[in-house]
C-alpha atoms as a PDB file:
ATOM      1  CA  UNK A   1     -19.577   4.744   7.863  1.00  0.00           C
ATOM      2  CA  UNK A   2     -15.961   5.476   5.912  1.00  0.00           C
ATOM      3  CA  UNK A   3     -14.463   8.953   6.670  1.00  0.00           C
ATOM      4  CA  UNK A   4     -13.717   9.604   3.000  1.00  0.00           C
ATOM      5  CA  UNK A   5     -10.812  12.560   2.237  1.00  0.00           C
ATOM      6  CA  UNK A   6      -9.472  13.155  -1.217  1.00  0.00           C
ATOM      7  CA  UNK A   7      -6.525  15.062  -1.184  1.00  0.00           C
ATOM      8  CA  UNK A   8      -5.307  16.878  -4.275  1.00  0.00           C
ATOM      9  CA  UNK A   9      -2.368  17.011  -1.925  1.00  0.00           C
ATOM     10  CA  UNK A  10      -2.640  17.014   1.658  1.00  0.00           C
ATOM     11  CA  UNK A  11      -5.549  17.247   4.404  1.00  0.00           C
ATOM     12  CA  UNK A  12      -5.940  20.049   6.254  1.00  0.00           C
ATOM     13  CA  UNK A  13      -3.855  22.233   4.134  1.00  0.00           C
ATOM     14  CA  UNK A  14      -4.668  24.559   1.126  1.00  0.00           C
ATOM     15  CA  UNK A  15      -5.600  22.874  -1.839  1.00  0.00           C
ATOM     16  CA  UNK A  16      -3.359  22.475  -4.712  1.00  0.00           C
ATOM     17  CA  UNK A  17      -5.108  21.395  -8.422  1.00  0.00           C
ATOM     18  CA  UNK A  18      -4.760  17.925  -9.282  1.00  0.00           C
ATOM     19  CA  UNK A  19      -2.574  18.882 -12.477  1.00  0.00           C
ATOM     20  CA  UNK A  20       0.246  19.872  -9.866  1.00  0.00           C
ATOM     21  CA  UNK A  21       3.382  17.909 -10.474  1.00  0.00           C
ATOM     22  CA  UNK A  22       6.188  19.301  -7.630  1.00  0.00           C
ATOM     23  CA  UNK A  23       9.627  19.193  -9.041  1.00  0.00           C
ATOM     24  CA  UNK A  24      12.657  17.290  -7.801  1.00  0.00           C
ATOM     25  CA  UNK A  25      13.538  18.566  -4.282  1.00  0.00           C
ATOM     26  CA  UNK A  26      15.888  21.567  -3.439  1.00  0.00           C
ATOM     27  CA  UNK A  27      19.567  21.004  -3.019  1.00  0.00           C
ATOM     28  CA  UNK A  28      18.752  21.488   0.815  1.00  0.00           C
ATOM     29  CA  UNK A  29      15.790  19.366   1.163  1.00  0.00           C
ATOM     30  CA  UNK A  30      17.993  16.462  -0.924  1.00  0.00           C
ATOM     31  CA  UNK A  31      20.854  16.706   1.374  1.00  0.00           C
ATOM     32  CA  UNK A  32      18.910  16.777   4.819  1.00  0.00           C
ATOM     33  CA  UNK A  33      17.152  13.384   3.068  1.00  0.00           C
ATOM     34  CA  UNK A  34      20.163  12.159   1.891  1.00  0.00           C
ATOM     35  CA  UNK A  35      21.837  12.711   5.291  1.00  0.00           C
ATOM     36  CA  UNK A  36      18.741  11.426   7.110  1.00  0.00           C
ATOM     37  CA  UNK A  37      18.815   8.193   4.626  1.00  0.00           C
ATOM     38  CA  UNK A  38      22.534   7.505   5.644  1.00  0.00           C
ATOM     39  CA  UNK A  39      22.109   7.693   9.400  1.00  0.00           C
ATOM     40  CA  UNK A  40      19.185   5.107   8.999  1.00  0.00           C
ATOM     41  CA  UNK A  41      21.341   2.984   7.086  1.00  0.00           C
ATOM     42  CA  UNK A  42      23.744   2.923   9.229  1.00  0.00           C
ATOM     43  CA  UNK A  43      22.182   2.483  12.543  1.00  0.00           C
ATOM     44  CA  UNK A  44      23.098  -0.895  13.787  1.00  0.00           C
ATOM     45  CA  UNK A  45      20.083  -3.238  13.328  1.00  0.00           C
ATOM     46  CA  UNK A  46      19.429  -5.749  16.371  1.00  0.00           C
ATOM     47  CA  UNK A  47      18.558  -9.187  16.117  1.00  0.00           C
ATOM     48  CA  UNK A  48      16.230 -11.710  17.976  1.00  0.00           C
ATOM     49  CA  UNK A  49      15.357 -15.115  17.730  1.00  0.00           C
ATOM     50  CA  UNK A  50      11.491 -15.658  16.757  1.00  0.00           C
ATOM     51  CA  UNK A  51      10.842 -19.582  15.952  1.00  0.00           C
ATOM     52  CA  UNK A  52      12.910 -20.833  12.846  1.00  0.00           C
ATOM     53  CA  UNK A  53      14.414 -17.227  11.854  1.00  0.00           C
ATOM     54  CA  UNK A  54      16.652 -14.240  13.317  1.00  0.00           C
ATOM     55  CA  UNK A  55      14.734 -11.480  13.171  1.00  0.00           C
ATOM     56  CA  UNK A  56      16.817  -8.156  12.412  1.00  0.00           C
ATOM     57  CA  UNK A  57      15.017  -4.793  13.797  1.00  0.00           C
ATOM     58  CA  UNK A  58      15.814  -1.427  14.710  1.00  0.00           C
ATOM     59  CA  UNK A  59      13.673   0.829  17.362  1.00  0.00           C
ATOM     60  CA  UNK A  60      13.539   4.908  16.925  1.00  0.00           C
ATOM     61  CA  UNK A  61      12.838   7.301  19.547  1.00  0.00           C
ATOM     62  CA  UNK A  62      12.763   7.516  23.373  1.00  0.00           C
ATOM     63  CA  UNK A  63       8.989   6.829  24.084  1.00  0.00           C
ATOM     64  CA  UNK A  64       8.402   3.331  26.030  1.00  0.00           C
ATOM     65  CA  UNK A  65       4.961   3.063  25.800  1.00  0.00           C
ATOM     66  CA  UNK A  66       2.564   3.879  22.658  1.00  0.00           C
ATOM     67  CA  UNK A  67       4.422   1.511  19.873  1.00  0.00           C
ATOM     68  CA  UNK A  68       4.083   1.368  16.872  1.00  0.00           C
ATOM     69  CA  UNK A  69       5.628  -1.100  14.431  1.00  0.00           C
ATOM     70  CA  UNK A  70       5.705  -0.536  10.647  1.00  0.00           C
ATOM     71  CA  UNK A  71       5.154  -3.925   8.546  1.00  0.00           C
ATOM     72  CA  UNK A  72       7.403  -3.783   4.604  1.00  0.00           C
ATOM     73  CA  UNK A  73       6.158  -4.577   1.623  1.00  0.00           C
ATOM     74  CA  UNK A  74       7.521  -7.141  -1.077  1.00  0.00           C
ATOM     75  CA  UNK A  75      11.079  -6.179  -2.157  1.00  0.00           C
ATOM     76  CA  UNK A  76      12.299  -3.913   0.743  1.00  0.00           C
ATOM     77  CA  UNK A  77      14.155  -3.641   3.414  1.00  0.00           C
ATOM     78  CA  UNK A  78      13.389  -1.494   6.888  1.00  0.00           C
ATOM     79  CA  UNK A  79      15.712   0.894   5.818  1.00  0.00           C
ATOM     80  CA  UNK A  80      13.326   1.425   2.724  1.00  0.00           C
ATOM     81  CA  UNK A  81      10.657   3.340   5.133  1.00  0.00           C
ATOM     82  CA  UNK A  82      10.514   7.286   4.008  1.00  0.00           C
ATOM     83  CA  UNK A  83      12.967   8.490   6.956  1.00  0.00           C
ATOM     84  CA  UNK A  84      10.463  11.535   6.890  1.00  0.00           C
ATOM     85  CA  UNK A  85       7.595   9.093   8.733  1.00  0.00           C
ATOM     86  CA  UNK A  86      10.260   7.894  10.701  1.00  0.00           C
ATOM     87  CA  UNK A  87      11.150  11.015  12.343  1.00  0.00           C
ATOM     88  CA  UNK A  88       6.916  12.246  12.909  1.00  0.00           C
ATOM     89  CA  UNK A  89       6.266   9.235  14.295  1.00  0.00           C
ATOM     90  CA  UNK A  90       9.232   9.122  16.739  1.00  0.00           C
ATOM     91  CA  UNK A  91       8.851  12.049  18.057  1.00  0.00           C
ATOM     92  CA  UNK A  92       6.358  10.803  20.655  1.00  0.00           C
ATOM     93  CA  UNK A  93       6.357   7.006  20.299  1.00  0.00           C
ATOM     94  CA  UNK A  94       8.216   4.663  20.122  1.00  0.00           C
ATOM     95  CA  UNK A  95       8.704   3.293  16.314  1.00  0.00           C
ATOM     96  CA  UNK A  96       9.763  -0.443  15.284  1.00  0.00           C
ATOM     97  CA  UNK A  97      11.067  -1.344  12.144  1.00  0.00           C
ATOM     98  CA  UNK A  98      12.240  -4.686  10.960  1.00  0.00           C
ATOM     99  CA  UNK A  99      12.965  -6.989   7.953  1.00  0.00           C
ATOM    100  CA  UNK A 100      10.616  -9.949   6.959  1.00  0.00           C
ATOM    101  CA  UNK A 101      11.738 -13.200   6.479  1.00  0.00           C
ATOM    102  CA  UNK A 102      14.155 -13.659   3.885  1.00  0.00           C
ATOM    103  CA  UNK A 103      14.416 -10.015   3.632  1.00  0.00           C
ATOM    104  CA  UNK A 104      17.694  -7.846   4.335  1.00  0.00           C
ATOM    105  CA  UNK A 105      19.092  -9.124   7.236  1.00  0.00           C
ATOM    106  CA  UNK A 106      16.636 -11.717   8.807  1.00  0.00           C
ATOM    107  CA  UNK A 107      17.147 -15.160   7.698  1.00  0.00           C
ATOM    108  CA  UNK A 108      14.861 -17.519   5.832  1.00  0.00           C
ATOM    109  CA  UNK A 109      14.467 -20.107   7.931  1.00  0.00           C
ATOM    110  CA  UNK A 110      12.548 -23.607   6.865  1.00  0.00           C
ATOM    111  CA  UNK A 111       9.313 -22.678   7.162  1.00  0.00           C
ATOM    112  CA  UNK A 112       6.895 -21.635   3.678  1.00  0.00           C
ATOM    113  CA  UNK A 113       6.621 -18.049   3.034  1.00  0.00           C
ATOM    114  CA  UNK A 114       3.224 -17.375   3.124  1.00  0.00           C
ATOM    115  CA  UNK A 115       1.270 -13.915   4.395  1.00  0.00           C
ATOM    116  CA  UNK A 116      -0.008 -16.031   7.502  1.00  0.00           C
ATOM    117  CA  UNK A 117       3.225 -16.865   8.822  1.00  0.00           C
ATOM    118  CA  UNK A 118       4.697 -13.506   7.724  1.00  0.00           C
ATOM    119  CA  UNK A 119       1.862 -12.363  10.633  1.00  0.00           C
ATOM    120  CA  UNK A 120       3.208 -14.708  12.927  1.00  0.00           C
ATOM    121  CA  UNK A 121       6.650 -13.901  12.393  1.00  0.00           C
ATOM    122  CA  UNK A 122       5.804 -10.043  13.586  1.00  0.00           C
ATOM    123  CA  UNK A 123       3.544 -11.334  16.498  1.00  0.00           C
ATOM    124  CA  UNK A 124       6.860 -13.155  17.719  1.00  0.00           C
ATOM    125  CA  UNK A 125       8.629 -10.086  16.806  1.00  0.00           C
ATOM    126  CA  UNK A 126       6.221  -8.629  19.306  1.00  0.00           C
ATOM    127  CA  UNK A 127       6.328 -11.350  22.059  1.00  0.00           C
ATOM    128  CA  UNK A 128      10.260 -11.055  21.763  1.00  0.00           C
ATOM    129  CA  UNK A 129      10.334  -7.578  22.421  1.00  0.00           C
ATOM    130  CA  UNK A 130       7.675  -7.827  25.299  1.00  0.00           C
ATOM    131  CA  UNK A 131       5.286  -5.686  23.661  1.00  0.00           C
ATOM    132  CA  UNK A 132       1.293  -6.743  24.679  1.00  0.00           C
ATOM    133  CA  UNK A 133       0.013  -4.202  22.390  1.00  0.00           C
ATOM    134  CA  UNK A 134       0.697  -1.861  19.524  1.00  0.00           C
ATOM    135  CA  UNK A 135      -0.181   0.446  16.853  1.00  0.00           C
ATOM    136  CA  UNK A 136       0.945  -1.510  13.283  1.00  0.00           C
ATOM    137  CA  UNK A 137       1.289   0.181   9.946  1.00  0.00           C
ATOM    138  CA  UNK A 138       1.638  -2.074   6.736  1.00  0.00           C
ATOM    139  CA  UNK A 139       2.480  -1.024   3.331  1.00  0.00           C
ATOM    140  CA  UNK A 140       1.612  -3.238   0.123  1.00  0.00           C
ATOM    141  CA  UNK A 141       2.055  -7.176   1.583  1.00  0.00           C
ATOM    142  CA  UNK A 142       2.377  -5.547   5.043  1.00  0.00           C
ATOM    143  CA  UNK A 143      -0.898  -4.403   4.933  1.00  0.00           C
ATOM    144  CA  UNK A 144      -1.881  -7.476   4.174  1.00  0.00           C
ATOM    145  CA  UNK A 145      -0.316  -9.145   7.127  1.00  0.00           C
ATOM    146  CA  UNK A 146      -1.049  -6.489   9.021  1.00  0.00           C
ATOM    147  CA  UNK A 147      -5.094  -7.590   8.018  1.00  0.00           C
ATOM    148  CA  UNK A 148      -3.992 -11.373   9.088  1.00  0.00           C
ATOM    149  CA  UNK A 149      -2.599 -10.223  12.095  1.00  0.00           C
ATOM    150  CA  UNK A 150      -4.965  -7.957  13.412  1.00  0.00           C
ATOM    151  CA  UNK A 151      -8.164 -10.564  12.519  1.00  0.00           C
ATOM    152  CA  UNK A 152      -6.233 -13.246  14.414  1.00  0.00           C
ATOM    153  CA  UNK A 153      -4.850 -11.214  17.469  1.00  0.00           C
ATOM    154  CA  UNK A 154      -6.849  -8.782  17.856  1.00  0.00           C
ATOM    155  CA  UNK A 155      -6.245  -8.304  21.800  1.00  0.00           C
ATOM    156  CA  UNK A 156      -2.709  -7.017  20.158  1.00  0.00           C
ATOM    157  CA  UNK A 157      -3.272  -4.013  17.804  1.00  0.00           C
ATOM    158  CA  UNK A 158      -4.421  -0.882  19.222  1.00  0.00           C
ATOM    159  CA  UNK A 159      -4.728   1.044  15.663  1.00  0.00           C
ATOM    160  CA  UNK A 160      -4.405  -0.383  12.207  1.00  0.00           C
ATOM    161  CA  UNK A 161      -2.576   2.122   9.505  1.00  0.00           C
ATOM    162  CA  UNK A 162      -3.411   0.037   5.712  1.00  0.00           C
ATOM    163  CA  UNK A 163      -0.953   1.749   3.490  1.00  0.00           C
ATOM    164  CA  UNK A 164      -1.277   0.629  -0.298  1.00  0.00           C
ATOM    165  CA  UNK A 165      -3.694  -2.405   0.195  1.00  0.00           C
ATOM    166  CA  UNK A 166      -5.904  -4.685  -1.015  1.00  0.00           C
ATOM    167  CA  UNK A 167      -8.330  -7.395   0.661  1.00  0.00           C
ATOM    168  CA  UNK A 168      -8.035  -9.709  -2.169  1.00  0.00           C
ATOM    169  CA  UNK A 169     -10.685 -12.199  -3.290  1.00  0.00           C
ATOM    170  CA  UNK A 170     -12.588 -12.389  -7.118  1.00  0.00           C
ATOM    171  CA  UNK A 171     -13.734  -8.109  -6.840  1.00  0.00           C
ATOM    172  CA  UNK A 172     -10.182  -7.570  -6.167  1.00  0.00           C
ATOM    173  CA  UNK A 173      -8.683  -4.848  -8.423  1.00  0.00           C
ATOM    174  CA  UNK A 174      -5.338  -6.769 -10.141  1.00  0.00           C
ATOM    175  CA  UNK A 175      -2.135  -4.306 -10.593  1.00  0.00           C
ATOM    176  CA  UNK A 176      -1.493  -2.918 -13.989  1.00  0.00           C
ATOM    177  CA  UNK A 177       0.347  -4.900 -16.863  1.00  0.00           C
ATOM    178  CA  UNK A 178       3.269  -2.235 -16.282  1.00  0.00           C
ATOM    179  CA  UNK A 179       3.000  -4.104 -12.521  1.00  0.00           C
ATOM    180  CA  UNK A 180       4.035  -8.036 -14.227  1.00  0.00           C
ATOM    181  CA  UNK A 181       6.610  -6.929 -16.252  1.00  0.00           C
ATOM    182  CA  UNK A 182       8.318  -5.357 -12.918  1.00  0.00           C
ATOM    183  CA  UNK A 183       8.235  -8.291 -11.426  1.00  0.00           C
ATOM    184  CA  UNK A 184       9.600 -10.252 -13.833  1.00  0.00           C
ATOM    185  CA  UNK A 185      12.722  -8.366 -14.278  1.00  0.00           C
ATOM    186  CA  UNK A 186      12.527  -8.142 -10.015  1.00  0.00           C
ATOM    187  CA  UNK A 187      12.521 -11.862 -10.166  1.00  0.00           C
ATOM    188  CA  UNK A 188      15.112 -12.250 -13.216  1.00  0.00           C
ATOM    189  CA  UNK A 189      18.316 -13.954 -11.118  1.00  0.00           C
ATOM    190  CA  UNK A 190      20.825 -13.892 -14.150  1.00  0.00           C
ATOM    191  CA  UNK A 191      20.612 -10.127 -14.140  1.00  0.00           C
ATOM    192  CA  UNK A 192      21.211  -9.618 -10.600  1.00  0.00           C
ATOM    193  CA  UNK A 193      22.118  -7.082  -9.369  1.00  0.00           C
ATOM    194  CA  UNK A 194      19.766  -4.838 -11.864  1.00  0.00           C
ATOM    195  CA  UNK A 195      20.937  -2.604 -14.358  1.00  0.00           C
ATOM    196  CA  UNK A 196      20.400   1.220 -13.966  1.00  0.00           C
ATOM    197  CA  UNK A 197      17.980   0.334 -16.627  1.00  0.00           C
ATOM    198  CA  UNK A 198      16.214  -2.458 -14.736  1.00  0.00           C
ATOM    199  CA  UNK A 199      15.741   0.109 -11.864  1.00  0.00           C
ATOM    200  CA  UNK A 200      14.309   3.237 -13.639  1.00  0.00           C
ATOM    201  CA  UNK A 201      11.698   0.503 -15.389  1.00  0.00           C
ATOM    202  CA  UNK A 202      10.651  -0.864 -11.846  1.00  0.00           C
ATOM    203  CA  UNK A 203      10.521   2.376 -10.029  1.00  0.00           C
ATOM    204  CA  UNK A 204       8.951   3.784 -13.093  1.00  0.00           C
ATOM    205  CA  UNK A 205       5.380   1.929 -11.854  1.00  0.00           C
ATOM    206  CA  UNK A 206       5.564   3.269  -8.410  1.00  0.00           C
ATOM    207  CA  UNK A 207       4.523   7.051  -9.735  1.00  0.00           C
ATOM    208  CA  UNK A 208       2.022   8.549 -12.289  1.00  0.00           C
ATOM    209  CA  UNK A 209       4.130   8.821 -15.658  1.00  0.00           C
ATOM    210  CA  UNK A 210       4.083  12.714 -15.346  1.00  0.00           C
ATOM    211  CA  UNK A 211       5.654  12.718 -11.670  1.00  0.00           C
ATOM    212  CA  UNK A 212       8.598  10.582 -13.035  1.00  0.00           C
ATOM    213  CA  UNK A 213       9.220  12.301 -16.033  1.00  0.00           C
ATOM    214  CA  UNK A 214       9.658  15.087 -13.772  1.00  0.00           C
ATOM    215  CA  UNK A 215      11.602  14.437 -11.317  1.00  0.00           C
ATOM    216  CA  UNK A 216      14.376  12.438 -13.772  1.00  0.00           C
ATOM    217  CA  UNK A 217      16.811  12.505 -10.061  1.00  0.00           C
ATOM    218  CA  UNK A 218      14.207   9.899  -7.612  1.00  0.00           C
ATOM    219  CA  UNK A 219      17.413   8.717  -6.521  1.00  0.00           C
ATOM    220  CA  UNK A 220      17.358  12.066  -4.340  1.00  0.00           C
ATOM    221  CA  UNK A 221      14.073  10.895  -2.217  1.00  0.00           C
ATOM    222  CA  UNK A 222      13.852   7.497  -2.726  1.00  0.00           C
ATOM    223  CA  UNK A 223      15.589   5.509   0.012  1.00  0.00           C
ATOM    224  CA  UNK A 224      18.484   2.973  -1.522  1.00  0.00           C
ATOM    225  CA  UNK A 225      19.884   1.077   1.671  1.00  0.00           C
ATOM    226  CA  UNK A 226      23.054  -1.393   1.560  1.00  0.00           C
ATOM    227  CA  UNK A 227      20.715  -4.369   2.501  1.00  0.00           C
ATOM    228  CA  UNK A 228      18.525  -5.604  -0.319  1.00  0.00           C
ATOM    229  CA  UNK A 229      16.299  -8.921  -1.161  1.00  0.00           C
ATOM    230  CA  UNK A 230      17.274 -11.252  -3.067  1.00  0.00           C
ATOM    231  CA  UNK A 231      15.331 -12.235  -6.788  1.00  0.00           C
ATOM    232  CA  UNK A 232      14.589 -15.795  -5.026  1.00  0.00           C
ATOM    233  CA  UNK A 233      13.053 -14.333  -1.984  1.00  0.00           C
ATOM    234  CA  UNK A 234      10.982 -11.608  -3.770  1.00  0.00           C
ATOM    235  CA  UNK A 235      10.245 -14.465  -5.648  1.00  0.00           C
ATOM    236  CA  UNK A 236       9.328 -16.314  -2.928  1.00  0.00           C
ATOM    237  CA  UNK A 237       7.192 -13.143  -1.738  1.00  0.00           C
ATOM    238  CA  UNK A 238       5.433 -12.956  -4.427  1.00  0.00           C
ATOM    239  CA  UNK A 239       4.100 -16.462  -4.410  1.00  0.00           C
ATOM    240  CA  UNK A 240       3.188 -15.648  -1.084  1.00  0.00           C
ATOM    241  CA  UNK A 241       1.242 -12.501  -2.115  1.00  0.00           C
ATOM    242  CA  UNK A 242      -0.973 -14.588  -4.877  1.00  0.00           C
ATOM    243  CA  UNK A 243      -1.779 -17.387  -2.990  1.00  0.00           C
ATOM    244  CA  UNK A 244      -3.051 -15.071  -0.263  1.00  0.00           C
ATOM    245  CA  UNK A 245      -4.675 -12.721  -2.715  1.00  0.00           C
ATOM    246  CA  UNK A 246      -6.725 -15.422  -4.004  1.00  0.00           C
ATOM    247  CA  UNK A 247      -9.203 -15.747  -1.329  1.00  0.00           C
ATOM    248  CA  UNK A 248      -8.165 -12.451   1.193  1.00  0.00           C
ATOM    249  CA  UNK A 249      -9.840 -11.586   4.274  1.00  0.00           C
ATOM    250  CA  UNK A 250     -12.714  -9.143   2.523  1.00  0.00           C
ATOM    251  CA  UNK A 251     -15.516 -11.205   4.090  1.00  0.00           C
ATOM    252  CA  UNK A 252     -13.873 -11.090   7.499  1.00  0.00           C
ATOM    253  CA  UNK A 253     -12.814  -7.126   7.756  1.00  0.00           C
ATOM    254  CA  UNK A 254     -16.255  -6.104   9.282  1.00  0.00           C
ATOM    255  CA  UNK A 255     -14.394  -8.128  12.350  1.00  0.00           C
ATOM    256  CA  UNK A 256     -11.795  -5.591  12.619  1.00  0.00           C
ATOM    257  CA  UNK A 257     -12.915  -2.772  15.232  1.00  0.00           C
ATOM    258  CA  UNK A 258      -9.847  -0.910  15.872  1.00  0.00           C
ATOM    259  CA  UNK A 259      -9.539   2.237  14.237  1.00  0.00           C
ATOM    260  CA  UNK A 260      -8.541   2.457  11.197  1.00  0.00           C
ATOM    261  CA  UNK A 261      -6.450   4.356   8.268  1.00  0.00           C
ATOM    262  CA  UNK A 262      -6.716   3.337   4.764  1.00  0.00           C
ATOM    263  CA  UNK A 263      -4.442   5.558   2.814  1.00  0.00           C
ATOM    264  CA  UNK A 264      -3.526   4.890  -1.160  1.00  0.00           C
ATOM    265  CA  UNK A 265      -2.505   6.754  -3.974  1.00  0.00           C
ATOM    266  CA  UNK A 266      -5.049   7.392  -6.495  1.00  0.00           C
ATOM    267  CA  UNK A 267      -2.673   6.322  -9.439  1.00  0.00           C
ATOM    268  CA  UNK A 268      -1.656   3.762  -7.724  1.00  0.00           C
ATOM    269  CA  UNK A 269      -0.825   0.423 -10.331  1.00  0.00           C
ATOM    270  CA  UNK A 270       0.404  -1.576  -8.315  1.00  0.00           C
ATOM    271  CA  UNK A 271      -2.638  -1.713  -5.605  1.00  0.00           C
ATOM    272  CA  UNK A 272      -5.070   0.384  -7.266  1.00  0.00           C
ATOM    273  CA  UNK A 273      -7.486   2.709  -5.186  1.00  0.00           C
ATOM    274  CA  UNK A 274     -10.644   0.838  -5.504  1.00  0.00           C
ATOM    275  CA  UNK A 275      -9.395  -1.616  -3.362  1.00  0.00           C
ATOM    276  CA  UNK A 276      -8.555   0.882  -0.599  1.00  0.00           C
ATOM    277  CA  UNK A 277     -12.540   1.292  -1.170  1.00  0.00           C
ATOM    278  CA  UNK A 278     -13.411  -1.720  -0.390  1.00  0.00           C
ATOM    279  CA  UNK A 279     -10.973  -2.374   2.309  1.00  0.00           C
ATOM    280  CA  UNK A 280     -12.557   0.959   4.356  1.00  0.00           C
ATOM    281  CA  UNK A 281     -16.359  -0.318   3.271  1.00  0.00           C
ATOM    282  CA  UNK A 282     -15.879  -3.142   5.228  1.00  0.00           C
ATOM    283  CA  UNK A 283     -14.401  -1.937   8.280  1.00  0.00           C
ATOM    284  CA  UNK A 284     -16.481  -0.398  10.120  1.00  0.00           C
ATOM    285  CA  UNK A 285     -15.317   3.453  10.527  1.00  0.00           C
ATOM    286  CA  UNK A 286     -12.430   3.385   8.853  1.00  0.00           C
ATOM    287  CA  UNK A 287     -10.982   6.499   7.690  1.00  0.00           C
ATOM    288  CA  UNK A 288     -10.446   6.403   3.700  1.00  0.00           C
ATOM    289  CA  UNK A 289      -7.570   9.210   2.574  1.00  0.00           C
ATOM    290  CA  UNK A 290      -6.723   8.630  -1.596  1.00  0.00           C
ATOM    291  CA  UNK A 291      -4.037  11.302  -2.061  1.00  0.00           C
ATOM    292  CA  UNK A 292      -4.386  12.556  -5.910  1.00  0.00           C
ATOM    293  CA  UNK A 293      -1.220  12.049  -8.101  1.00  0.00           C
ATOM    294  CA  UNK A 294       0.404   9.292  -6.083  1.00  0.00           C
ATOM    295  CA  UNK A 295       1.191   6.321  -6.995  1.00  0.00           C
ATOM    296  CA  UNK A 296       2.105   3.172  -5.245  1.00  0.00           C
ATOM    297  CA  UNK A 297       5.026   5.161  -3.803  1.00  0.00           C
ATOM    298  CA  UNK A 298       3.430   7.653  -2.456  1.00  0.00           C
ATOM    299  CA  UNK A 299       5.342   8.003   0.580  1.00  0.00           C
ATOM    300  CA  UNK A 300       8.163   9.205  -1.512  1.00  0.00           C
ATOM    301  CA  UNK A 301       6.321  11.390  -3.174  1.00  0.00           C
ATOM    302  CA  UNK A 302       4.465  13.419  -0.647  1.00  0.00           C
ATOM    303  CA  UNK A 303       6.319  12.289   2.662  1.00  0.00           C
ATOM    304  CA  UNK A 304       5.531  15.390   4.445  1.00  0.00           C
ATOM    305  CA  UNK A 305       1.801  14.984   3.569  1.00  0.00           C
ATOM    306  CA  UNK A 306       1.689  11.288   4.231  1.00  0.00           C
ATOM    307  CA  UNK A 307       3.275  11.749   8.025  1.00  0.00           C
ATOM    308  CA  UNK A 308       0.704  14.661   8.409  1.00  0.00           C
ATOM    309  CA  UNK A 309      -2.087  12.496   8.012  1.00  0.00           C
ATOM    310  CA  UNK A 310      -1.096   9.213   9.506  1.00  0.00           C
ATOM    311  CA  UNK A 311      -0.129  11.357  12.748  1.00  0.00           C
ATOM    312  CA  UNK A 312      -3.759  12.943  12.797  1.00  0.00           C
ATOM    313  CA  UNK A 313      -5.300  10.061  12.497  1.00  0.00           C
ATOM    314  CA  UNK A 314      -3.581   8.287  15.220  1.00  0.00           C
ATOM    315  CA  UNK A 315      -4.026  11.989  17.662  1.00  0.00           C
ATOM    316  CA  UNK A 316      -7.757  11.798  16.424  1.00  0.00           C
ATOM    317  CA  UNK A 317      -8.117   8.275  17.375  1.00  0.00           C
ATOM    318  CA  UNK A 318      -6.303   8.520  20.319  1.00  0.00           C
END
């Protein structure tokens, strides 16, 4: 049975109408992000060697046991993760954060890119670090190798978080036409580095149109870290991400018996909500939370919300 929530804005707090569209952040709020954003950034990463690549991680709070490691999406960086979630979740646990192949500072290597060996990468990440078993939380394409890694290693995820997912396949929901056009200026290597331009049309399809037509300054909440990926290896990514999408792990999820989060936006264009649905149909008792006026970036948008929620899931579960 799916544990279904719709929030107009958060669970377990008063409810605000769907039509509510918060403004940009206080000059208080900005600066404790900004200053939050910074430290991140320049926290030295650490690097280890897993297989063909040099992994490049960092690890938050004082906890030794109870891990949890949080899986990137196409395009980012661990420096990209809302410091907001950072700071709940290492509070009491200890929190991993790394760069995929290719991405920010872990190298390439010779092996393909593919969603597969992205999940093997982290299970060496894992093995490296000497953890047996932990929490993981993936977001977009690290949902989806959080999926391939949980269904192949079970005996090494205690909770699954699915943040912005899909289970790919033929029902599979594709992303908006907004979503193509993104990537093709994402992948465009004569204008790299991106215009100002470029980068208010890609972070344009992360949130609903009314959201980012008000709040012109997302620059003020969205993290922007010195380490970036490159338009070959988003490229890359991305071929990754369709050849996986094309037959997914759908028929396989009822396999999954941890406990389990799916969390989306319900504007989301990128990974639209219906595949959240179907992700939490087939698993059994997975929670289902759509949070109403979010988009694919939802964790910039409602960080305090999103933190709340992934924290009482994993207290509720625990």
């Amino acid at each position: 049975m799916i544990l279904l929530v719709i929030l107009h804005f958060i669970l377990l707090a008063p409810h605000i109408s769907l039509n509510h569209i918060p403004l940009a952040y206080s000059q208080n709020q900005s600066s404790s992000f900004q200053a939050e954003t910074q430290a991140l950034d320049d926290m030295p990463s650490q690097k280890v060697r897993v297989g063909d690549i040099n992994i490049a991680y960092k690890q938050l709070g004082n906890v030794t046991d109870n891990p949890i490691v949080l899986i990137t999406g196409a395009s980012t960086t661990m420096d990209m993760w809302s410091p907001t979630l950072l700071k709940e979740l290492s509070s009491n646990r200890t929190v991993i954060i790394f760069d995929n192949r290719g991405a920010g500072e872990s190298t390439a290597g010779t092996k393909e890119f593919s969603i597969n060996q992205f999940a093997n990468d982290t299970i060496g990440l894992l093995d490296a670090l000497n953890i047996e078993k932990a929490d993981i939380l993936g977001s977009s394409m690290g949902s989806f190798i959080a999926q391939e890694l949980t269904l192949k290693n079970p005996n090494r995820v205690n909770n699954l978080i699915l943040y912005a997912s899909s289970c790919g396949g033929n029902e599979a929901v594709p992303p908006g036409s907004q979503v193509l056009q993104a990537l093709t200026t994402m992948t465009n290597t004569s204008s790299f580095p991106p215009t100002k331009e470029d980068i208010d049309r890609i972070t344009s399809t992360l949130f609903p149109p009314e959201w980012f037509k008000a709040n012109p300054n997302y620059q003020n909440y969205i993290p922007f870290p010195k380490e970036s990926v490159s338009p070959e290896i988003i490229q890359r990514q991305n071929e990754a991400i369709v050849s996986w999408i094309t037959t997914g792990t759908c028929n396989a999820l009822s396999n999954i018996t941890q406990p389990t989060l799916v969390i989306v936006g319900t504007d989301d264009i990128w990974t639209p909500a219906a595949n959240s649905l179907m992700i939490a149909e087939n698993i059994p008792g997975a929670w289902l939370v759509q949070i109403g006026d979010a988009g694919h970036g939802l964790i910039y948008q409602y960080p305090v919300e999103f933190s709340k929620v992934v924290s009482a899931f994993l207290q509720t579960v625990s």
